[in-house]
PDB file of N, CA and C in Angstrom:
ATOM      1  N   UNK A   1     123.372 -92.885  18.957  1.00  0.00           N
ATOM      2  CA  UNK A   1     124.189 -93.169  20.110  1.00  0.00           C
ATOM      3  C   UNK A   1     124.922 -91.906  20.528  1.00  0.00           C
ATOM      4  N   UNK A   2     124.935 -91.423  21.651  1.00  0.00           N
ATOM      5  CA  UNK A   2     125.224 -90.400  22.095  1.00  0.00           C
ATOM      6  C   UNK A   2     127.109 -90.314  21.928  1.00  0.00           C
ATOM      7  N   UNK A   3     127.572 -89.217  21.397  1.00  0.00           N
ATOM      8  CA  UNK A   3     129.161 -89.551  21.277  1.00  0.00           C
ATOM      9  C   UNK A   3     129.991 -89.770  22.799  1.00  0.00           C
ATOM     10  N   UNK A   4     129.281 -88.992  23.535  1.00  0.00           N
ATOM     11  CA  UNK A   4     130.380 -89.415  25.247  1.00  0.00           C
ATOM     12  C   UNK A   4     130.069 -90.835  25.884  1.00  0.00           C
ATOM     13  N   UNK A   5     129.224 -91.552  24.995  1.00  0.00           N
ATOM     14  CA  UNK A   5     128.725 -93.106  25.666  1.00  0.00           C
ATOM     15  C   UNK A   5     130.151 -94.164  25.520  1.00  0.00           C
ATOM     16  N   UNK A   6     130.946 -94.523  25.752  1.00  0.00           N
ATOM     17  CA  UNK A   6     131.869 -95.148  25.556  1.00  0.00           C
ATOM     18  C   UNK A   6     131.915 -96.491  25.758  1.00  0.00           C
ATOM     19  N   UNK A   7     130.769 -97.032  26.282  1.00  0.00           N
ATOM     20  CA  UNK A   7     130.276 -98.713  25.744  1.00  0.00           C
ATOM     21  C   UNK A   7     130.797 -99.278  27.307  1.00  0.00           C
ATOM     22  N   UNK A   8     130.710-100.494  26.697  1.00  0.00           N
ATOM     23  CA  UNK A   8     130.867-101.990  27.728  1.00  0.00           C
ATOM     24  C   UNK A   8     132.152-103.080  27.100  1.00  0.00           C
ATOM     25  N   UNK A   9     131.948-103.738  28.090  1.00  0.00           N
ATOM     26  CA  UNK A   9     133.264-104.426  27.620  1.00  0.00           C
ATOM     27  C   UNK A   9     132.671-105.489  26.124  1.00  0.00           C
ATOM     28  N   UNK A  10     133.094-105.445  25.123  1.00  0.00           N
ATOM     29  CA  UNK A  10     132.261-106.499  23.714  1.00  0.00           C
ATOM     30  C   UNK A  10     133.409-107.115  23.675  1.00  0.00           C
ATOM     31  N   UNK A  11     134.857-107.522  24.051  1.00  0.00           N
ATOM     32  CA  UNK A  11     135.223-108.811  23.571  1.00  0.00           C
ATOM     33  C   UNK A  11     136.433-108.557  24.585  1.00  0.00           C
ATOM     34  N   UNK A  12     136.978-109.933  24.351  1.00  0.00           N
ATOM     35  CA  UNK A  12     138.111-110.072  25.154  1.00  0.00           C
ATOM     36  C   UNK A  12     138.771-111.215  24.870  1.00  0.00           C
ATOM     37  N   UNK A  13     139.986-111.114  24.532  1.00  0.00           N
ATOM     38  CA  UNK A  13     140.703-112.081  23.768  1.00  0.00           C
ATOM     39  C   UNK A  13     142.397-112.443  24.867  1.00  0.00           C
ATOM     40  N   UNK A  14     143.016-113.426  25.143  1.00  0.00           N
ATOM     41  CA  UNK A  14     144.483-113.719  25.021  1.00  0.00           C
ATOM     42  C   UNK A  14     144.803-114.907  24.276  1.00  0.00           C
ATOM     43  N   UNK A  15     145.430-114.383  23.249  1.00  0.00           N
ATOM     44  CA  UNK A  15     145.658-115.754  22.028  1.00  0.00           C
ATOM     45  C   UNK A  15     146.480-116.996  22.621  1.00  0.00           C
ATOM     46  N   UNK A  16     146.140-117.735  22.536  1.00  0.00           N
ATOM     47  CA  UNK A  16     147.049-118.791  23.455  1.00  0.00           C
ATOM     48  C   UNK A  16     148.390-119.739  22.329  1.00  0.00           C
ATOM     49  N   UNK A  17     148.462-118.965  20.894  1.00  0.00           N
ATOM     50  CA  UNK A  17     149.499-119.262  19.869  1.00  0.00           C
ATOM     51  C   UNK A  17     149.574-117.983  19.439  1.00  0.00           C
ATOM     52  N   UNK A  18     150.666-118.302  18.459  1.00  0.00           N
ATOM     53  CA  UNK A  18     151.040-116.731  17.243  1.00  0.00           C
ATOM     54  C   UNK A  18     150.268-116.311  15.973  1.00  0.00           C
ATOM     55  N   UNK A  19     149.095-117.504  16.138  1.00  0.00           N
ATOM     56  CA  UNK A  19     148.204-117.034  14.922  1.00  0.00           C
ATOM     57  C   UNK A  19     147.613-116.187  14.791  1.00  0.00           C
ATOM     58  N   UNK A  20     147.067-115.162  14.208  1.00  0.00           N
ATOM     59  CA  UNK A  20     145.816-113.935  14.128  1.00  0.00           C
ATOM     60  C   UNK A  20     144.582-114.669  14.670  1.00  0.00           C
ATOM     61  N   UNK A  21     144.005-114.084  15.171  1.00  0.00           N
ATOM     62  CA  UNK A  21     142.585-114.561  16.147  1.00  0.00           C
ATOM     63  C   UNK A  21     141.306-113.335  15.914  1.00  0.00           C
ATOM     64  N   UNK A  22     139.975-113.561  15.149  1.00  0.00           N
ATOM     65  CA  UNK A  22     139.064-112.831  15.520  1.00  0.00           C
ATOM     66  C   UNK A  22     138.863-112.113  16.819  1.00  0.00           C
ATOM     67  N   UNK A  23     138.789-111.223  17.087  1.00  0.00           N
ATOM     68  CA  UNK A  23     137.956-110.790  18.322  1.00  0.00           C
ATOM     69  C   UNK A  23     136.865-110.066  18.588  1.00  0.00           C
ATOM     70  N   UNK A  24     136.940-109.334  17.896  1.00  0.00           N
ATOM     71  CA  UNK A  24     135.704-108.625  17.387  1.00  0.00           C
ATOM     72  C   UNK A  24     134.569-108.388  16.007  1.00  0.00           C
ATOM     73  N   UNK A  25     133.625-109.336  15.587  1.00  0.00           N
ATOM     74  CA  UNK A  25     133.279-109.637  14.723  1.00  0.00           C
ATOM     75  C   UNK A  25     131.410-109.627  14.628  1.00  0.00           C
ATOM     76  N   UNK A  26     130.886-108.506  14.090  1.00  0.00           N
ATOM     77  CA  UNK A  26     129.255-108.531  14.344  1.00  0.00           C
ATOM     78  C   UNK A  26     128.409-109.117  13.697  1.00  0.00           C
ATOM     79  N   UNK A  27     127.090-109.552  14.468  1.00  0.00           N
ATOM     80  CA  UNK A  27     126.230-110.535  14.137  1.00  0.00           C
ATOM     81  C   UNK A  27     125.931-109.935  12.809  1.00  0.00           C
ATOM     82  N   UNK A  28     124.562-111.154  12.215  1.00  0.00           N
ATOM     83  CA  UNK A  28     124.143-110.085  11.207  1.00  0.00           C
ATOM     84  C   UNK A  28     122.942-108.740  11.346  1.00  0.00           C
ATOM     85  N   UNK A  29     122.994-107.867  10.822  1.00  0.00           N
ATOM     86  CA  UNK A  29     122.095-106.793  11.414  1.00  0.00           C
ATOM     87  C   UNK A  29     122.638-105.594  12.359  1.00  0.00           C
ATOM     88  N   UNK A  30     124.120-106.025  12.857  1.00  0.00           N
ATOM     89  CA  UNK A  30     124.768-105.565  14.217  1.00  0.00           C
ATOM     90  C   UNK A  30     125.625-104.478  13.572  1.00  0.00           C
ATOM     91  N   UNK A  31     125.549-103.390  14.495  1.00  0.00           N
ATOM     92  CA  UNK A  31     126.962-102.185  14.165  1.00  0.00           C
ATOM     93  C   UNK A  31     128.004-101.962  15.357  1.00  0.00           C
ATOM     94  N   UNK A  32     128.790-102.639  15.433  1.00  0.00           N
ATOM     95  CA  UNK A  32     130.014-102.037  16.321  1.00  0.00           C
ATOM     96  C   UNK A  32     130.700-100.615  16.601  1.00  0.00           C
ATOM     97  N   UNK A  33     130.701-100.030  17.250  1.00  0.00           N
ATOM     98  CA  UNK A  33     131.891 -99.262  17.344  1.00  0.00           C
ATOM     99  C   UNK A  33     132.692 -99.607  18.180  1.00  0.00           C
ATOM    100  N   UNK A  34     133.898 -99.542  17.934  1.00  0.00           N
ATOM    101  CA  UNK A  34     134.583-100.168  18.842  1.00  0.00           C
ATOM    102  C   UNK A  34     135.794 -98.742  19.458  1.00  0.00           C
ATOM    103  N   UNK A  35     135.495 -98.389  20.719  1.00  0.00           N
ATOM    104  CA  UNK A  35     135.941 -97.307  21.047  1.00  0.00           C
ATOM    105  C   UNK A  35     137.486 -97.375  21.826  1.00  0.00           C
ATOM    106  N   UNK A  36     137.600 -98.718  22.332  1.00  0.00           N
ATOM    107  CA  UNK A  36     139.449 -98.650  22.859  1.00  0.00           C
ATOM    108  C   UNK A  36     139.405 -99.846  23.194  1.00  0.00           C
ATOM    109  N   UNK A  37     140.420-100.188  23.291  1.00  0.00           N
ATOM    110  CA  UNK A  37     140.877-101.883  23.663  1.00  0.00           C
ATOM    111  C   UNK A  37     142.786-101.585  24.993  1.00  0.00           C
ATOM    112  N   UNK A  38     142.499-102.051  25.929  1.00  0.00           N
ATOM    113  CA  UNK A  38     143.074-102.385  26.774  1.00  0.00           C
ATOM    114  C   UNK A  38     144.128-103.340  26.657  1.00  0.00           C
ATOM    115  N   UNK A  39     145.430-103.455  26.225  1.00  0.00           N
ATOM    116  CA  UNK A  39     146.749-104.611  26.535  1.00  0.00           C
ATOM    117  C   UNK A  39     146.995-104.942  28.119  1.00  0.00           C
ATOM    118  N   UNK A  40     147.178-106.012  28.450  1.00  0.00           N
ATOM    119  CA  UNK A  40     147.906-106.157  29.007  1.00  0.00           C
ATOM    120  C   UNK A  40     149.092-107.445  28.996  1.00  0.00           C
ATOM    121  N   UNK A  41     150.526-106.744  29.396  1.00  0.00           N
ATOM    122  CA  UNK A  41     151.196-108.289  29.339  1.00  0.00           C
ATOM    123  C   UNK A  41     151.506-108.727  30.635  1.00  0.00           C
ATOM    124  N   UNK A  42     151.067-109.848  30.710  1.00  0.00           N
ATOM    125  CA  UNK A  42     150.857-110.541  32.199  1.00  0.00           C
ATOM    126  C   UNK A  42     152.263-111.367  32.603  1.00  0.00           C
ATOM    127  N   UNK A  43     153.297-111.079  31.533  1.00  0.00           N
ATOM    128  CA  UNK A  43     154.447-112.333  31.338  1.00  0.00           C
ATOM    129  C   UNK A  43     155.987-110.903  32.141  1.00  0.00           C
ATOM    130  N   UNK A  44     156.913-111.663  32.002  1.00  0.00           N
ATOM    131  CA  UNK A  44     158.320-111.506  32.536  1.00  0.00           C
ATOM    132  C   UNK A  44     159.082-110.534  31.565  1.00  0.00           C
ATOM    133  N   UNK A  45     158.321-110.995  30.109  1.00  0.00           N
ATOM    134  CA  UNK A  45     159.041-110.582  29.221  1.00  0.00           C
ATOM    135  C   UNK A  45     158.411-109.251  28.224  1.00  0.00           C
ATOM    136  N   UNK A  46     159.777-108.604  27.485  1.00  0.00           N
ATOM    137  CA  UNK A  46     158.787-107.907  26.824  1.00  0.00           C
ATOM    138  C   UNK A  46     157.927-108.771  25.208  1.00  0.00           C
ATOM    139  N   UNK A  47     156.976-108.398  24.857  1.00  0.00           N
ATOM    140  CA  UNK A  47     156.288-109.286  24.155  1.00  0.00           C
ATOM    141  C   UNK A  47     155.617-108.060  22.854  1.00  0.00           C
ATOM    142  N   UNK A  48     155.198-108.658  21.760  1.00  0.00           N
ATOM    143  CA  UNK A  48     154.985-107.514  20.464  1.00  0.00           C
ATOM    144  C   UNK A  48     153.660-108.260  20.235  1.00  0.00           C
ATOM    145  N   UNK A  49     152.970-107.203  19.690  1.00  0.00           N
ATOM    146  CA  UNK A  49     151.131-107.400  19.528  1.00  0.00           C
ATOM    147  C   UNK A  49     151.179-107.241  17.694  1.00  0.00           C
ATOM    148  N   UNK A  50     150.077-107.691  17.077  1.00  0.00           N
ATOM    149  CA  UNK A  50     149.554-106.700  16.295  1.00  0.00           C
ATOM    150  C   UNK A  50     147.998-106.825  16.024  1.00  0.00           C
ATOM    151  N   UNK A  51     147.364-105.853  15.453  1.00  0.00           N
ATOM    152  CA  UNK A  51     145.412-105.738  15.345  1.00  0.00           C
ATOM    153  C   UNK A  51     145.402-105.230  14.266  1.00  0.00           C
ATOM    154  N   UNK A  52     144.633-106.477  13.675  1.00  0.00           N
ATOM    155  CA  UNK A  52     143.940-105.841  12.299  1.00  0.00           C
ATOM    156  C   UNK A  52     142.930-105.095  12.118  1.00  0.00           C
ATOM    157  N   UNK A  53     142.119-104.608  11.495  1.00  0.00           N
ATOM    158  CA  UNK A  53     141.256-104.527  10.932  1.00  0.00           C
ATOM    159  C   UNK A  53     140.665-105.105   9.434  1.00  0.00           C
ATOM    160  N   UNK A  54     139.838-105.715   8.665  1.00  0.00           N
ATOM    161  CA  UNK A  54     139.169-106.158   7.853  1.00  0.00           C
ATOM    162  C   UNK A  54     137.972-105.700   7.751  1.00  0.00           C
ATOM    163  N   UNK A  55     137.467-104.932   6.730  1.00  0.00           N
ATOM    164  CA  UNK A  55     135.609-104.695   6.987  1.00  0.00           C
ATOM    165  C   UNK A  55     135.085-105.709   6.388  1.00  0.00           C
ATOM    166  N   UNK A  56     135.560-106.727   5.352  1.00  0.00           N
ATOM    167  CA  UNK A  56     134.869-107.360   5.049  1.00  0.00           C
ATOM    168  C   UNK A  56     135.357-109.669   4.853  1.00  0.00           C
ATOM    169  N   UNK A  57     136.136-109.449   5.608  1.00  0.00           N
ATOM    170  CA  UNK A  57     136.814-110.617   5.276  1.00  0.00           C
ATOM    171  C   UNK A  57     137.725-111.395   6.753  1.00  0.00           C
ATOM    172  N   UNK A  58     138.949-112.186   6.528  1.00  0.00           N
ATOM    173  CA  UNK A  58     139.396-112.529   8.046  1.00  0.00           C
ATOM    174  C   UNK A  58     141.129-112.235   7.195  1.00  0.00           C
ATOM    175  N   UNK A  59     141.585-111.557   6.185  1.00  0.00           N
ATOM    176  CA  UNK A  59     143.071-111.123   6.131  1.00  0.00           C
ATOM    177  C   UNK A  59     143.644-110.396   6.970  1.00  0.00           C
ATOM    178  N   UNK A  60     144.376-110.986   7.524  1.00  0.00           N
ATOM    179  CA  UNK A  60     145.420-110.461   9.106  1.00  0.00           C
ATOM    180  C   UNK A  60     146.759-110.594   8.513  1.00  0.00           C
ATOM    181  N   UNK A  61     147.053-109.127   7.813  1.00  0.00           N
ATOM    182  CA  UNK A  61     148.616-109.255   7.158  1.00  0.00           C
ATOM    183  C   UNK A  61     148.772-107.540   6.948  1.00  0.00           C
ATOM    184  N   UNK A  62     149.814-107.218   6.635  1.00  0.00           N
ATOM    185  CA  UNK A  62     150.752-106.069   5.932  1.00  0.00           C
ATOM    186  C   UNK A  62     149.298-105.273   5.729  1.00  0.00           C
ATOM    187  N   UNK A  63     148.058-105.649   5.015  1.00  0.00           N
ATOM    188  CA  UNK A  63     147.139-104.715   4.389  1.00  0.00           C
ATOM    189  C   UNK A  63     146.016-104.552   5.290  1.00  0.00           C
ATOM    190  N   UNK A  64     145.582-105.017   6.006  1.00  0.00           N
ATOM    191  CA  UNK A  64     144.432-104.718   7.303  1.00  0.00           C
ATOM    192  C   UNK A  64     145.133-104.756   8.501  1.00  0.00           C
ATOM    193  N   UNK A  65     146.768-104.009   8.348  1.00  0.00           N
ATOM    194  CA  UNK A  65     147.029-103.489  10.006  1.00  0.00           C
ATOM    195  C   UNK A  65     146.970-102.244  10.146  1.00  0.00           C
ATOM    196  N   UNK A  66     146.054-102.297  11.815  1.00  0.00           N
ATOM    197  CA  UNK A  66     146.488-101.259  12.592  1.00  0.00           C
ATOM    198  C   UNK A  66     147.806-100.480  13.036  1.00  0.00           C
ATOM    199  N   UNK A  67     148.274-101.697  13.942  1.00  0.00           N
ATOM    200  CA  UNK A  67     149.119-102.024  14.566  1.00  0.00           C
ATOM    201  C   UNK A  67     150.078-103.083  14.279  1.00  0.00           C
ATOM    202  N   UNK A  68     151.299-103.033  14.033  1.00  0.00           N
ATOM    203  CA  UNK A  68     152.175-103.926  13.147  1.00  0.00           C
ATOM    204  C   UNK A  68     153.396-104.080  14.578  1.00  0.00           C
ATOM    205  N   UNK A  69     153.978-105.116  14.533  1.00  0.00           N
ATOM    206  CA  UNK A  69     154.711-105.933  15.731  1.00  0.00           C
ATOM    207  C   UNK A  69     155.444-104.446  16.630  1.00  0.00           C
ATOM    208  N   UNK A  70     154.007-104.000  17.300  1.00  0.00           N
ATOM    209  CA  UNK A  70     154.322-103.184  18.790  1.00  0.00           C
ATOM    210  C   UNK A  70     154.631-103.534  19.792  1.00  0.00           C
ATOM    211  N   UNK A  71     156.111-103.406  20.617  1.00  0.00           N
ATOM    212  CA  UNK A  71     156.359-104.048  21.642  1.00  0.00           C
ATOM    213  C   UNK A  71     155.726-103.660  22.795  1.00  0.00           C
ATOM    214  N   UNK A  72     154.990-104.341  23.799  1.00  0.00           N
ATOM    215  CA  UNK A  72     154.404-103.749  24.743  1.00  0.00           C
ATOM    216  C   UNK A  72     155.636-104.818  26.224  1.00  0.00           C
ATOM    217  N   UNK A  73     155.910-103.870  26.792  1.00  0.00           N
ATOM    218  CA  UNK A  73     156.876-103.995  27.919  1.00  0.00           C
ATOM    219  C   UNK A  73     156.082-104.814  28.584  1.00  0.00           C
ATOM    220  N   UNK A  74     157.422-106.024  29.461  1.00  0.00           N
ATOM    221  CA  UNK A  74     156.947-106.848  30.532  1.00  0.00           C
ATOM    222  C   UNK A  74     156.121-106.036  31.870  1.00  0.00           C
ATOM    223  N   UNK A  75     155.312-106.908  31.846  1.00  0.00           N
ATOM    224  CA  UNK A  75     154.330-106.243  33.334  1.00  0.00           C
ATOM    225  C   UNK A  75     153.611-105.145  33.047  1.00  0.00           C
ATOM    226  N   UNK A  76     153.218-104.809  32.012  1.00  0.00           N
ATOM    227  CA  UNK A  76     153.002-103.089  31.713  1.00  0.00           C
ATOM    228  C   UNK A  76     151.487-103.043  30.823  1.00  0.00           C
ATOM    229  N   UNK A  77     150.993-102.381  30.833  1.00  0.00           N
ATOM    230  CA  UNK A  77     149.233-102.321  29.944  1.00  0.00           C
ATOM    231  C   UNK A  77     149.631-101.218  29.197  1.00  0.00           C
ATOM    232  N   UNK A  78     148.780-101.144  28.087  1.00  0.00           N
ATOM    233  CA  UNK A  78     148.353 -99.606  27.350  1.00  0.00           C
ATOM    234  C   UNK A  78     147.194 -99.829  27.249  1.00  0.00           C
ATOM    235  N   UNK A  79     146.661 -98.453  26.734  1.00  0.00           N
ATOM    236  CA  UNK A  79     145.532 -97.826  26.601  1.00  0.00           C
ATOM    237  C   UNK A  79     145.918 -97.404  25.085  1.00  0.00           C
ATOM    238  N   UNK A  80     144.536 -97.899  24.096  1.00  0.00           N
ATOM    239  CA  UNK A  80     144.674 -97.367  22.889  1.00  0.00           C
ATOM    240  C   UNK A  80     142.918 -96.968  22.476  1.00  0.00           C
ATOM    241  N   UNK A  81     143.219 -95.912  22.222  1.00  0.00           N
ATOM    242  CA  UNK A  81     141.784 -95.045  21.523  1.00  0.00           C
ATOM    243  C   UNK A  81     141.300 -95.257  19.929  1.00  0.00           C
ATOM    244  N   UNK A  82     140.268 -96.144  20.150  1.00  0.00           N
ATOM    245  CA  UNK A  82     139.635 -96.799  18.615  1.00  0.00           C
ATOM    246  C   UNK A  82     138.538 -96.177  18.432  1.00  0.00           C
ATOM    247  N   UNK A  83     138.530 -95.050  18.547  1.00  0.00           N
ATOM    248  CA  UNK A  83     137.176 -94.486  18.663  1.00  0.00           C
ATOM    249  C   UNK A  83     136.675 -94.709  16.967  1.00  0.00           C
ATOM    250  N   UNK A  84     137.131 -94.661  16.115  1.00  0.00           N
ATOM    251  CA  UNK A  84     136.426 -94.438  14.567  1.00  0.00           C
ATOM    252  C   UNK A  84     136.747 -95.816  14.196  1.00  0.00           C
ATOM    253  N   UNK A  85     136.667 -96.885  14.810  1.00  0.00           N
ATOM    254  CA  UNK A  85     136.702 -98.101  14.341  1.00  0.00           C
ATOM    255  C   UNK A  85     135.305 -98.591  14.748  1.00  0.00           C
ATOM    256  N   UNK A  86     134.339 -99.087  13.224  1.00  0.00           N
ATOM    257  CA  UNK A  86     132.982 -99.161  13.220  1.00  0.00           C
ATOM    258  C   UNK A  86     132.946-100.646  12.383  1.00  0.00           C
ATOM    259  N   UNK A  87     132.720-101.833  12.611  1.00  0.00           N
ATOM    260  CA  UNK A  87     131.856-103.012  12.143  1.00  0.00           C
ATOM    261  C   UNK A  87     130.554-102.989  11.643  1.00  0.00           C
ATOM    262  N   UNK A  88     130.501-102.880  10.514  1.00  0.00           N
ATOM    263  CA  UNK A  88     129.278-103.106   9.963  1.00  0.00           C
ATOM    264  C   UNK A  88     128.472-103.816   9.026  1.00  0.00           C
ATOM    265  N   UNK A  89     129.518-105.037   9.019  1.00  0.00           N
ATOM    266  CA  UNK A  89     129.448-106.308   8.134  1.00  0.00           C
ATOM    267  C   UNK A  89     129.519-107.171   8.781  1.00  0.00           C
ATOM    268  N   UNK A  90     128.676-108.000   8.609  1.00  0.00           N
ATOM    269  CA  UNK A  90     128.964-109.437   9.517  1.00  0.00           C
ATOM    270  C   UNK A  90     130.079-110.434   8.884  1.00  0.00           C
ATOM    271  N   UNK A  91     130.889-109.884   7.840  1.00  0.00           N
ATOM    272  CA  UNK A  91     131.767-111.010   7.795  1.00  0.00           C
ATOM    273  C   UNK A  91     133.265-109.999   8.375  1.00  0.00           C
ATOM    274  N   UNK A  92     133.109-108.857   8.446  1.00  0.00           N
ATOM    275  CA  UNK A  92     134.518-108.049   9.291  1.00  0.00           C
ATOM    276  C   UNK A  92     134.539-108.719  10.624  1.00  0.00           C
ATOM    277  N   UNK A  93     135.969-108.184  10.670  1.00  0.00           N
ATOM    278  CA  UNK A  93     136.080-108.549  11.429  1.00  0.00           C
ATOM    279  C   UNK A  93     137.687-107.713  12.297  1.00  0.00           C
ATOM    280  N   UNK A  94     137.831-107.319  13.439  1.00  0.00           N
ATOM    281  CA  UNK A  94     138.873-107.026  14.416  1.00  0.00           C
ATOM    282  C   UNK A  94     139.730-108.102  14.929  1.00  0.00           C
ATOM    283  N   UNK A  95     140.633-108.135  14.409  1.00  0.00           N
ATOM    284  CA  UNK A  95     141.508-109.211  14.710  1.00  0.00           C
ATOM    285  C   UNK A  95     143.065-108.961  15.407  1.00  0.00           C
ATOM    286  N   UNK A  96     143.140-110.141  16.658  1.00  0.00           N
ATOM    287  CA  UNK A  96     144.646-109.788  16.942  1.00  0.00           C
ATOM    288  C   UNK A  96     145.583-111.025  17.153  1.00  0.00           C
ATOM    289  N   UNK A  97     146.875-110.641  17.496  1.00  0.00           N
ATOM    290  CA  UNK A  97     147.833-111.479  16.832  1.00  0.00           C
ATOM    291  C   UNK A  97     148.933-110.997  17.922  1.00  0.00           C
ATOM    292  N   UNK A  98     149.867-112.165  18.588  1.00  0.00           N
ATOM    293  CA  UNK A  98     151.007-111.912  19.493  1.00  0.00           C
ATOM    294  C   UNK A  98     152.271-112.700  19.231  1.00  0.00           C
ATOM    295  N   UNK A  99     153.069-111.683  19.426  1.00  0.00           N
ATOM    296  CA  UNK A  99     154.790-112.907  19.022  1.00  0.00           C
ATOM    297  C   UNK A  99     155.004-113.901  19.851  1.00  0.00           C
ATOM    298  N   UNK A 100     154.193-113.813  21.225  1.00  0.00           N
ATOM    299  CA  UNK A 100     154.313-115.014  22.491  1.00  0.00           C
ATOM    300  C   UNK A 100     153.341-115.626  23.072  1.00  0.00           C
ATOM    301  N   UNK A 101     153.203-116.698  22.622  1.00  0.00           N
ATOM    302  CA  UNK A 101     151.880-117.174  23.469  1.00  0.00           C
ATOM    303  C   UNK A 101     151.531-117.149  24.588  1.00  0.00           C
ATOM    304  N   UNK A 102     150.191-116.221  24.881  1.00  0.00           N
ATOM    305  CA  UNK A 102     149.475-116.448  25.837  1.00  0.00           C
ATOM    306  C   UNK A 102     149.954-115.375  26.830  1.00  0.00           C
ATOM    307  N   UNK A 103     150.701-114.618  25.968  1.00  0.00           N
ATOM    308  CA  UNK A 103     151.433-113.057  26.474  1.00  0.00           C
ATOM    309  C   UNK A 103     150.871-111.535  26.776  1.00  0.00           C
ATOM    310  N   UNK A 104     149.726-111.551  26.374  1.00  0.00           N
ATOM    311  CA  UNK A 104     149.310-110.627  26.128  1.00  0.00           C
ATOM    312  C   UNK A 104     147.194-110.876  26.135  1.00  0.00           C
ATOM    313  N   UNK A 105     146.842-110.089  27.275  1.00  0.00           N
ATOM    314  CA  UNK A 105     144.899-110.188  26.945  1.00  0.00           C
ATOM    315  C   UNK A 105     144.898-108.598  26.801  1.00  0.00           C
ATOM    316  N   UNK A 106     143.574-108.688  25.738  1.00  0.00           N
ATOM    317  CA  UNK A 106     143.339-107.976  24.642  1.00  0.00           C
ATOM    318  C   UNK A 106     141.911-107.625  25.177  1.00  0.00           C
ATOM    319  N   UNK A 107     141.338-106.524  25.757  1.00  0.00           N
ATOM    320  CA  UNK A 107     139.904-106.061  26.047  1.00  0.00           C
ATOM    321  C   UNK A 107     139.608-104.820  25.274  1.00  0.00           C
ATOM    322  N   UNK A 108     138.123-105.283  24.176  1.00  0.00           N
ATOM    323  CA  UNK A 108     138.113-104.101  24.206  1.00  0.00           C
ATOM    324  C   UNK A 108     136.584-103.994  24.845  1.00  0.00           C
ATOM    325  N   UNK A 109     136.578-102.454  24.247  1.00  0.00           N
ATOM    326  CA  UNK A 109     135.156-101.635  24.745  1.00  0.00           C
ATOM    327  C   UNK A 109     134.550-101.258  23.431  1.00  0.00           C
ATOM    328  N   UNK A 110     133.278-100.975  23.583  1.00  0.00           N
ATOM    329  CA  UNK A 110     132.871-100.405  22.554  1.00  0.00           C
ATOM    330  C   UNK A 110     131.080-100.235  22.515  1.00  0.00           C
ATOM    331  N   UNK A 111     130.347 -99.725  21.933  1.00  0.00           N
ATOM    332  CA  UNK A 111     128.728 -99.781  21.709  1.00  0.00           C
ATOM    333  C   UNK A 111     128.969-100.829  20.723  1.00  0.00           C
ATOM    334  N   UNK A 112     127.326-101.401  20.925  1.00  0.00           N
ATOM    335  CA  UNK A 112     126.803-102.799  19.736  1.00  0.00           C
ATOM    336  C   UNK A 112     125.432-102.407  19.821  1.00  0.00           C
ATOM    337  N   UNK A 113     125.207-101.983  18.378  1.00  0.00           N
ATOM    338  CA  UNK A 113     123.768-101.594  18.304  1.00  0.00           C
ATOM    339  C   UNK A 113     123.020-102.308  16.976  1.00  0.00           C
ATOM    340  N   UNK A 114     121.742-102.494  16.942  1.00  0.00           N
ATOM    341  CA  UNK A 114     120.923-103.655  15.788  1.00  0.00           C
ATOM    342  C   UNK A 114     121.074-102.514  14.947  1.00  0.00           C
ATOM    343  N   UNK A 115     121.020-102.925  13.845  1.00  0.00           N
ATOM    344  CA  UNK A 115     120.361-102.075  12.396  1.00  0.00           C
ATOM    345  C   UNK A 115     118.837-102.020  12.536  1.00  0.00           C
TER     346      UNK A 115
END
């Protein structure tokens, strides 16, 4: 895969509770890279994210975070660069998680290629 290819949209998530939620998770045979993921908070308020990572399991806590309760401002998006975040287990998995329901959609980008 060529390194300046920066993919298509592979998932897109807004959690509609405060639980951790899969979002990015490959078939079997499948390799992810997952190159950036897009916030946005669509709400009034300011609202806090967090994204795991797991390579091999669904633990969304203290030990597979990225990102640990980041406030992302009312009305406002970021841009975050995942470029060395690679799936290559079908039971990993990219997972995210919000302090407000239904506060926050979660896009990312990335290549998905077979083994």
């Amino acid at each position: 895969m060529p390194e300046n290819l920066k993919g298509v949209q592979i998932a897109q998530s807004r959690p509609s509770n405060t639980t951790a939620v899969s979002a990015v998770s490959p078939t079997d045979g499948q390799i992810i890279q997952v190159t950036s993921v897009f916030l946005a908070n669509t709400t009034s308020a300011n609202a806090t994210f967090r994204i795991f990572h797991d390579e091999d399991g669904t633990t969304y806590d203290e030990s597979t975070a990225l990102f640990y309760d980041v406030t992302l401002d009312a009305n406002t998006s970021l841009h975050i660069d995942l470029a060395d975040i690679w799936l290559r287990n079908s039971s990993g998995n990219l997972a995210v998680r919000v302090g407000t329901a239904s506060a926050i959609t979660f896009t990312f980008y990335g290549i998905a290629d077979e083994q």
